[in-house]
Protein backbone atom coordinates (compact mmCIF):
# COMPACT_ATOMS: atom_id res chain seq x y z
CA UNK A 1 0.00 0.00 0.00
CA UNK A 2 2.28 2.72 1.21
CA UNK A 3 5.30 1.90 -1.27
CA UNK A 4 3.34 3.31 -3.92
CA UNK A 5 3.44 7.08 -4.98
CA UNK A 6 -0.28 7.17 -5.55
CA UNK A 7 -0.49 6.41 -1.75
CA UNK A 8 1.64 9.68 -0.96
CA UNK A 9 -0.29 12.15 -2.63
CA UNK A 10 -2.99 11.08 -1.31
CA UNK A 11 -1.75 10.69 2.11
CA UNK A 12 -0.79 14.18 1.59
CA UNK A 13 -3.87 15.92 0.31
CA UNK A 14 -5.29 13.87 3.63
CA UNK A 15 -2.81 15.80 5.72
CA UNK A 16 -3.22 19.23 3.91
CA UNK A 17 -7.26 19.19 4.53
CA UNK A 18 -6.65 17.72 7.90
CA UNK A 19 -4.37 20.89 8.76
CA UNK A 20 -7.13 23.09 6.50
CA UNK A 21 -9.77 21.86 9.19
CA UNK A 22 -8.09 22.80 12.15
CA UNK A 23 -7.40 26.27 11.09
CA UNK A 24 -9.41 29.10 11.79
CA UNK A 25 -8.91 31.78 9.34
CA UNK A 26 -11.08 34.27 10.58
CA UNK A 27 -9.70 34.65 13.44
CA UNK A 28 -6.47 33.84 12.59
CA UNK A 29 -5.71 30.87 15.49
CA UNK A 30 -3.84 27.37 14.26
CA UNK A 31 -5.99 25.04 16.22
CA UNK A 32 -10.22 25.59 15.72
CA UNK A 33 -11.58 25.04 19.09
CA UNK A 34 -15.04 23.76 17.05
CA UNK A 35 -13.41 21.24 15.01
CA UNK A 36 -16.43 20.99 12.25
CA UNK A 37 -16.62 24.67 12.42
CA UNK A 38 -14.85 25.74 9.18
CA UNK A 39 -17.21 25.21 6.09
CA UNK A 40 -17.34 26.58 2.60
CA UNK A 41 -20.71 27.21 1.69
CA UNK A 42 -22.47 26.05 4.67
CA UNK A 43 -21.47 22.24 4.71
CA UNK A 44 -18.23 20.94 6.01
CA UNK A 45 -15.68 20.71 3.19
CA UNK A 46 -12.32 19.70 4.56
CA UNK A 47 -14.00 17.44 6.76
CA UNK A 48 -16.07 15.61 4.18
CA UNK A 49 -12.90 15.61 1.53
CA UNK A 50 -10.02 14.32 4.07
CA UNK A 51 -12.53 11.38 5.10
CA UNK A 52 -12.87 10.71 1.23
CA UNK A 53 -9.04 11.24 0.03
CA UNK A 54 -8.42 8.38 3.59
CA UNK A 55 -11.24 6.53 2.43
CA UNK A 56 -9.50 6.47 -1.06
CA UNK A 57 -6.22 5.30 0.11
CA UNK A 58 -7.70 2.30 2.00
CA UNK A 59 -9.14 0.89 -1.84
CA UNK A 60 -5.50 0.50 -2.67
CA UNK A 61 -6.67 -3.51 -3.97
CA UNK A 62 -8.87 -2.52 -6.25
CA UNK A 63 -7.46 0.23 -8.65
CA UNK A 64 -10.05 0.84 -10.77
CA UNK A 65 -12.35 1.97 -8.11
CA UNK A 66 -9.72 4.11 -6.77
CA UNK A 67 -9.35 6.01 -9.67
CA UNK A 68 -12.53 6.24 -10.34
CA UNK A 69 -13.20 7.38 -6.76
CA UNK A 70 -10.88 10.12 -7.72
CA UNK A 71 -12.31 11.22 -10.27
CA UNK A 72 -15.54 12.02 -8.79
CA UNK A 73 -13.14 13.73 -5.89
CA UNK A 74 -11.45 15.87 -8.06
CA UNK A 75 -14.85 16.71 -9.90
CA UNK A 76 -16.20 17.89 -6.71
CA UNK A 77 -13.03 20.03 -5.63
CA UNK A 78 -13.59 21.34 -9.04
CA UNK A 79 -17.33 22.50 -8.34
CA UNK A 80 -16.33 23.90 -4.92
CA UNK A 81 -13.54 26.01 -6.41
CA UNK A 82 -15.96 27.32 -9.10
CA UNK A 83 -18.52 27.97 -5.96
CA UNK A 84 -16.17 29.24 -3.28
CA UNK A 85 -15.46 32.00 -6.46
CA UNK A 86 -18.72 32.84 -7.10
CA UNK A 87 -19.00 33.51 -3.09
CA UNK A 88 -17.11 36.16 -2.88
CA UNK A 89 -18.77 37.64 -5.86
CA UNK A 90 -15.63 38.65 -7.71
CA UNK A 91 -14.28 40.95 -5.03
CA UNK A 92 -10.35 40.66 -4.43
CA UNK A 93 -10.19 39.02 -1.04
CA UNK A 94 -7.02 37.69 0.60
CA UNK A 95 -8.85 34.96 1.54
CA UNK A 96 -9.06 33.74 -2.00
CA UNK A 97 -5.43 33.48 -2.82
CA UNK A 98 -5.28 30.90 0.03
CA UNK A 99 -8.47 29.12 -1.58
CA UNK A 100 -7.03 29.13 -5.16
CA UNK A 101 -3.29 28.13 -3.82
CA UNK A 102 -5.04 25.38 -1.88
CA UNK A 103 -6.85 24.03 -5.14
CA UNK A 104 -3.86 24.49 -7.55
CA UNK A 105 -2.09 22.22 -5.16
CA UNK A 106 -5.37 19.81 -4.83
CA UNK A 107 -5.58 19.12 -8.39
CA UNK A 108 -1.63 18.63 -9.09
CA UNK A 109 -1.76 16.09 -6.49
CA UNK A 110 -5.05 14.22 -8.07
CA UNK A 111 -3.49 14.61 -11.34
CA UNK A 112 -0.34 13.07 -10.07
CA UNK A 113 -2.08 10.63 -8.21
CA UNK A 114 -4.55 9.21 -11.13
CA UNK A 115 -1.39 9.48 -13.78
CA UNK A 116 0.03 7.26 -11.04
CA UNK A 117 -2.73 4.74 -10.54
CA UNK A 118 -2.96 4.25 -14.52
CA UNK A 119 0.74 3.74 -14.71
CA UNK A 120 0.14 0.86 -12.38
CA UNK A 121 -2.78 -0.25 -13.70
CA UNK A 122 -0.53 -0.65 -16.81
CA UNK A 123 2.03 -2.76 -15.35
CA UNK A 124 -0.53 -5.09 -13.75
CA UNK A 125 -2.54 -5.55 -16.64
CA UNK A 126 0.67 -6.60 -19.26
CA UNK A 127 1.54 -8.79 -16.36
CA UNK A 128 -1.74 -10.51 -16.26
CA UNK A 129 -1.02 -11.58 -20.19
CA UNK A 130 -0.73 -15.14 -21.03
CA UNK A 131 2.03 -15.92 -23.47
């Protein structure tokens, strides 16, 4: 499981929303005294998406459910970037930098991740060939 590199990204987008969901921005403190207090749009993101991405990691037998798994993760990191945007209604916030440097580094590490999971896919598959 953990020697491969698929594992590690997604052990470390698990770590990044785990850290994300302690923080409180607002009033700038490390450590959120209401753990499921930080939400995006009224629901709890980083809470709901570290579950999933640890959730993820433990389907490391079957690979095509993982990556398919993925997918729909990455999909819905994709809809909450467009809608954590359209929340702030196009106003420069500072906020937002932190929100778009937190999904830039989201989706290189599900891209990494799923060009990962193919490549082994790959090597499983031509070894499954009989010759």
């Amino acid at each position: 499981m953990i020697q491969r590199i698929h594992t590690i990204y997604l052990f470390l987008l698990t770590l990044i929303n785990l850290v994300l969901s302690l923080v409180d921005i607002e009033k700038n403190s490390f450590i959120n005294l209401k753990f499921l207090n930080f939400n995006i749009n009224d629901f709890y993101f980083f809470e709901i998406v570290t579950l999933s991405f640890f959730l993820n990691i433990m389907l490391y037998k079957n690979l095509r459910i993982q990556l398919n798994f993925l997918r729909i993760l990455s999909l819905l990191t994709l809809i909450l970037f467009f809608s954590s945007i359209a929340q702030f209604g196009g106003k420069y916030n500072s906020l937002i930098v932190y929100e778009i440097l937190y999904f830039f580094i989201s989706f290189l590490f599900i891209y990494f991740s799923l060009k990962s999971i193919k490549k082994d896919q790959k090597i499983i598959s031509g070894t499954n060939r009989i010759r």
